[in-house]
C-alpha atoms as a PDB file:
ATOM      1  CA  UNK A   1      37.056 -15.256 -14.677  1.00  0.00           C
ATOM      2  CA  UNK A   2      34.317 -13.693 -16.545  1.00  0.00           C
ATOM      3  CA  UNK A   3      31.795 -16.240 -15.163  1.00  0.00           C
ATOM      4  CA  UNK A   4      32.931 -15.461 -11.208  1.00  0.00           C
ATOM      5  CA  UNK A   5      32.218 -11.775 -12.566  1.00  0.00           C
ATOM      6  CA  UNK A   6      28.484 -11.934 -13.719  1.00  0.00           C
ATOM      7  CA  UNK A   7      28.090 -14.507 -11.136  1.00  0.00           C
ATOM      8  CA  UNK A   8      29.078 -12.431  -8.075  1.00  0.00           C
ATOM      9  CA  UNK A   9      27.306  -9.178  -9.768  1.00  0.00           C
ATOM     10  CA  UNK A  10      23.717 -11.363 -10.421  1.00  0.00           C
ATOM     11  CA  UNK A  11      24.166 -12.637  -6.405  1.00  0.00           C
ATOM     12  CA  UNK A  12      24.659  -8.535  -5.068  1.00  0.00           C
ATOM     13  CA  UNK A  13      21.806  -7.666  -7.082  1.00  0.00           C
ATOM     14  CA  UNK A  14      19.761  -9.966  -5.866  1.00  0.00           C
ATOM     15  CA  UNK A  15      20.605  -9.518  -1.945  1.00  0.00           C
ATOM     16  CA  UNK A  16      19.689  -5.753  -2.699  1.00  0.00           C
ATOM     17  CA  UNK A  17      16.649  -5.036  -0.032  1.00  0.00           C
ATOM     18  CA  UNK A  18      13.410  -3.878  -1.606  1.00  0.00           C
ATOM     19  CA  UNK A  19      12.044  -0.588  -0.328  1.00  0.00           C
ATOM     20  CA  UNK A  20       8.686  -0.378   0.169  1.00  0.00           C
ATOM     21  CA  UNK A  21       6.717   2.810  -1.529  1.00  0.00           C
ATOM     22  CA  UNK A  22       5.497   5.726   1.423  1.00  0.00           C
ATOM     23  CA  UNK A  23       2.217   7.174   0.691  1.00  0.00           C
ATOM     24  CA  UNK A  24       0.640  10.079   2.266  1.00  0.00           C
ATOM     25  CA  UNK A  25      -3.328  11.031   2.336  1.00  0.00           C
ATOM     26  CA  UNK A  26      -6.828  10.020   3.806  1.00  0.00           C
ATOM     27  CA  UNK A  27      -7.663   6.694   4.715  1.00  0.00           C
ATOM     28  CA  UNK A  28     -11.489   6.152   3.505  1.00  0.00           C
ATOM     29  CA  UNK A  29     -13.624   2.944   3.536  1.00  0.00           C
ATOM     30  CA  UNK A  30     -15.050   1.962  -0.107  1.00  0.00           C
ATOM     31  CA  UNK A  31     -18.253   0.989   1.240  1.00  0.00           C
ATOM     32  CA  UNK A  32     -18.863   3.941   4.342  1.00  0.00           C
ATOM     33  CA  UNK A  33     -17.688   7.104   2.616  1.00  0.00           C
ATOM     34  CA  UNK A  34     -16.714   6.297  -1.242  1.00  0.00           C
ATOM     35  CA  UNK A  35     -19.957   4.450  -1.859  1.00  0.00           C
ATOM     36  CA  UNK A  36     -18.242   2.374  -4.696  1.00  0.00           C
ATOM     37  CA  UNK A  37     -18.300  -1.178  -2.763  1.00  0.00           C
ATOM     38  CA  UNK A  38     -20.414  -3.579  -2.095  1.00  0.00           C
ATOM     39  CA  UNK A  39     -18.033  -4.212   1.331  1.00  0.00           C
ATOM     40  CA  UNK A  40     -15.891  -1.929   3.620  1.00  0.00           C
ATOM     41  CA  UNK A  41     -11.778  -1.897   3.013  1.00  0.00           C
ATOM     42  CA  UNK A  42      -9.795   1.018   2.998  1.00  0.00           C
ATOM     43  CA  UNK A  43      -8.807   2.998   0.673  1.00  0.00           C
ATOM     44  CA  UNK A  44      -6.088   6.102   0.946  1.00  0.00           C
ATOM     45  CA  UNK A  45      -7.034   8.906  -1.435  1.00  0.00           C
ATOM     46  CA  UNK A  46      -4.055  10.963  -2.269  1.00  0.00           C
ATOM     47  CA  UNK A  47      -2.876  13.897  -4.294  1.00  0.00           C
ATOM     48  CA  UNK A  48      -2.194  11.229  -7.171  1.00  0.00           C
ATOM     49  CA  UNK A  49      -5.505   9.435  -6.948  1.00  0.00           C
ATOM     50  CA  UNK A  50      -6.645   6.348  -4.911  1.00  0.00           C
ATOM     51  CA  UNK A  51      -4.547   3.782  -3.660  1.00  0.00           C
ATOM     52  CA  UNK A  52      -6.679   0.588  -3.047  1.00  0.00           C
ATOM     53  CA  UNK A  53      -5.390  -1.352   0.240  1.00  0.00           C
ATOM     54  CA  UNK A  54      -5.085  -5.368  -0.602  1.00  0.00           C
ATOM     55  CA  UNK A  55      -6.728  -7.439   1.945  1.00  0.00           C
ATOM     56  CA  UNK A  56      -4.715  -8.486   4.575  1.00  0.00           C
ATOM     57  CA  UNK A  57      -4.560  -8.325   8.506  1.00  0.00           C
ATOM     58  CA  UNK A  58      -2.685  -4.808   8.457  1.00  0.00           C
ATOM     59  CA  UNK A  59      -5.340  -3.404   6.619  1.00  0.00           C
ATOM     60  CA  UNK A  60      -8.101  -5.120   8.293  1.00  0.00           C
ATOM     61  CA  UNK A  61      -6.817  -4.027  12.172  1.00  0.00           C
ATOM     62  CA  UNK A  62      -6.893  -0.589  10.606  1.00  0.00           C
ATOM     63  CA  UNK A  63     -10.067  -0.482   9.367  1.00  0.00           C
ATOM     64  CA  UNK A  64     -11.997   0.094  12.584  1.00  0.00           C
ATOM     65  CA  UNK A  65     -10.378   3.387  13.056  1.00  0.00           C
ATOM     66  CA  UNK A  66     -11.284   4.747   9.261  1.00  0.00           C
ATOM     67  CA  UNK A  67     -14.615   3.339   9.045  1.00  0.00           C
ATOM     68  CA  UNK A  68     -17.802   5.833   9.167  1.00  0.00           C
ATOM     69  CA  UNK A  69     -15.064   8.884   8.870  1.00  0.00           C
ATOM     70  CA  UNK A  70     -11.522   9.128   7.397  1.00  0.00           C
ATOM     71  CA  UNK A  71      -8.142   9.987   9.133  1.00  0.00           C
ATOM     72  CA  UNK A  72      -4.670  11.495   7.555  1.00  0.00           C
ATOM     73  CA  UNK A  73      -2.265   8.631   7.543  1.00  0.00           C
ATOM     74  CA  UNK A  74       1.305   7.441   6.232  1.00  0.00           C
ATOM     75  CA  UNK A  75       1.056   3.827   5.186  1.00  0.00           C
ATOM     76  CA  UNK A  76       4.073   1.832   3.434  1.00  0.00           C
ATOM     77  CA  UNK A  77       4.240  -1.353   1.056  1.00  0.00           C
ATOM     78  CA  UNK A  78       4.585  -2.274  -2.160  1.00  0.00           C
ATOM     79  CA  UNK A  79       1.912  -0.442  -4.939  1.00  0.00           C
ATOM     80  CA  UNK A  80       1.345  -2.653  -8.106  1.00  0.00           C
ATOM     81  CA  UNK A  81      -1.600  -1.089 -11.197  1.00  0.00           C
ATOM     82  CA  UNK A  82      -4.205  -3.828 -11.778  1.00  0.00           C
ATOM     83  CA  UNK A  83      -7.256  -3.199 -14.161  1.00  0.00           C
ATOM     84  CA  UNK A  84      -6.480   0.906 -14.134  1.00  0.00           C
ATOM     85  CA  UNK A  85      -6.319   1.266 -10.054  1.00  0.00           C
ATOM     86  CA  UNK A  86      -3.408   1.881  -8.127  1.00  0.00           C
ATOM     87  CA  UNK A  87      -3.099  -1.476  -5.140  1.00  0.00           C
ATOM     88  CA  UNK A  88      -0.894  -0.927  -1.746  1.00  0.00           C
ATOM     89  CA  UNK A  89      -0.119  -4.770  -0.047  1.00  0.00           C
ATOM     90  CA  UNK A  90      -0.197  -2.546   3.127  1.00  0.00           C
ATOM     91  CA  UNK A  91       3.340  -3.572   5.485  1.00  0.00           C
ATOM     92  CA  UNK A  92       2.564  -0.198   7.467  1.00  0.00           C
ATOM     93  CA  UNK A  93       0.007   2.005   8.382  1.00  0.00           C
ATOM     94  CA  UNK A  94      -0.178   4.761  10.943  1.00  0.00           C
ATOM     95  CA  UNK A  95      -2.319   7.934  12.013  1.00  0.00           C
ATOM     96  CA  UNK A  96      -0.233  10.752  10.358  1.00  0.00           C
ATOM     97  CA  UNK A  97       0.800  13.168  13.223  1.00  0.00           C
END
């Protein structure tokens, strides 16, 4: 009985969904307005400090409307620390209204 117990608590943690983190700030490119890159990405500074975008194709559409002057936006995904920076894997991104 106790093994049907821990098994069928492991299995509903497991099916739990992930949530994805919601940021809020200006979307800059590294290259255009930060001057810290040696090629353009985005970048969303908030109150907290810069959140890196990841590249990937959500991040890359996005880029043409950020690029050679920011724009307030909420952007979702997962944020992960590497080598003292904060990194979004971007699943969302939007012009903040």
């Amino acid at each position: 009985m106790k093994k049907l117990t821990l098994l069928t608590i492991l299995s509903a943690a497991l099916a739990l969904p992930v949530f994805a983190d919601k940021i809020e700030g200006e979307a800059v490119c590294p290259k255009c307005e930060l001057k810290e890159a040696e090629k353009c990405g985005l970048v969303i500074k908030t109150a907290g400090g810069n959140v890196y975008a990841q590249d990937n194709a959500i991040g890359k559409g996005f880029h043409k409307t950020i690029c050679k002057g920011g724009e307030k936006v909420t952007a979702e995904g997962a944020i992960t620390e590497k080598d003292g920076k904060k990194w979004i894997a971007l699943e969302k991104i939007e012009v903040a209204k």
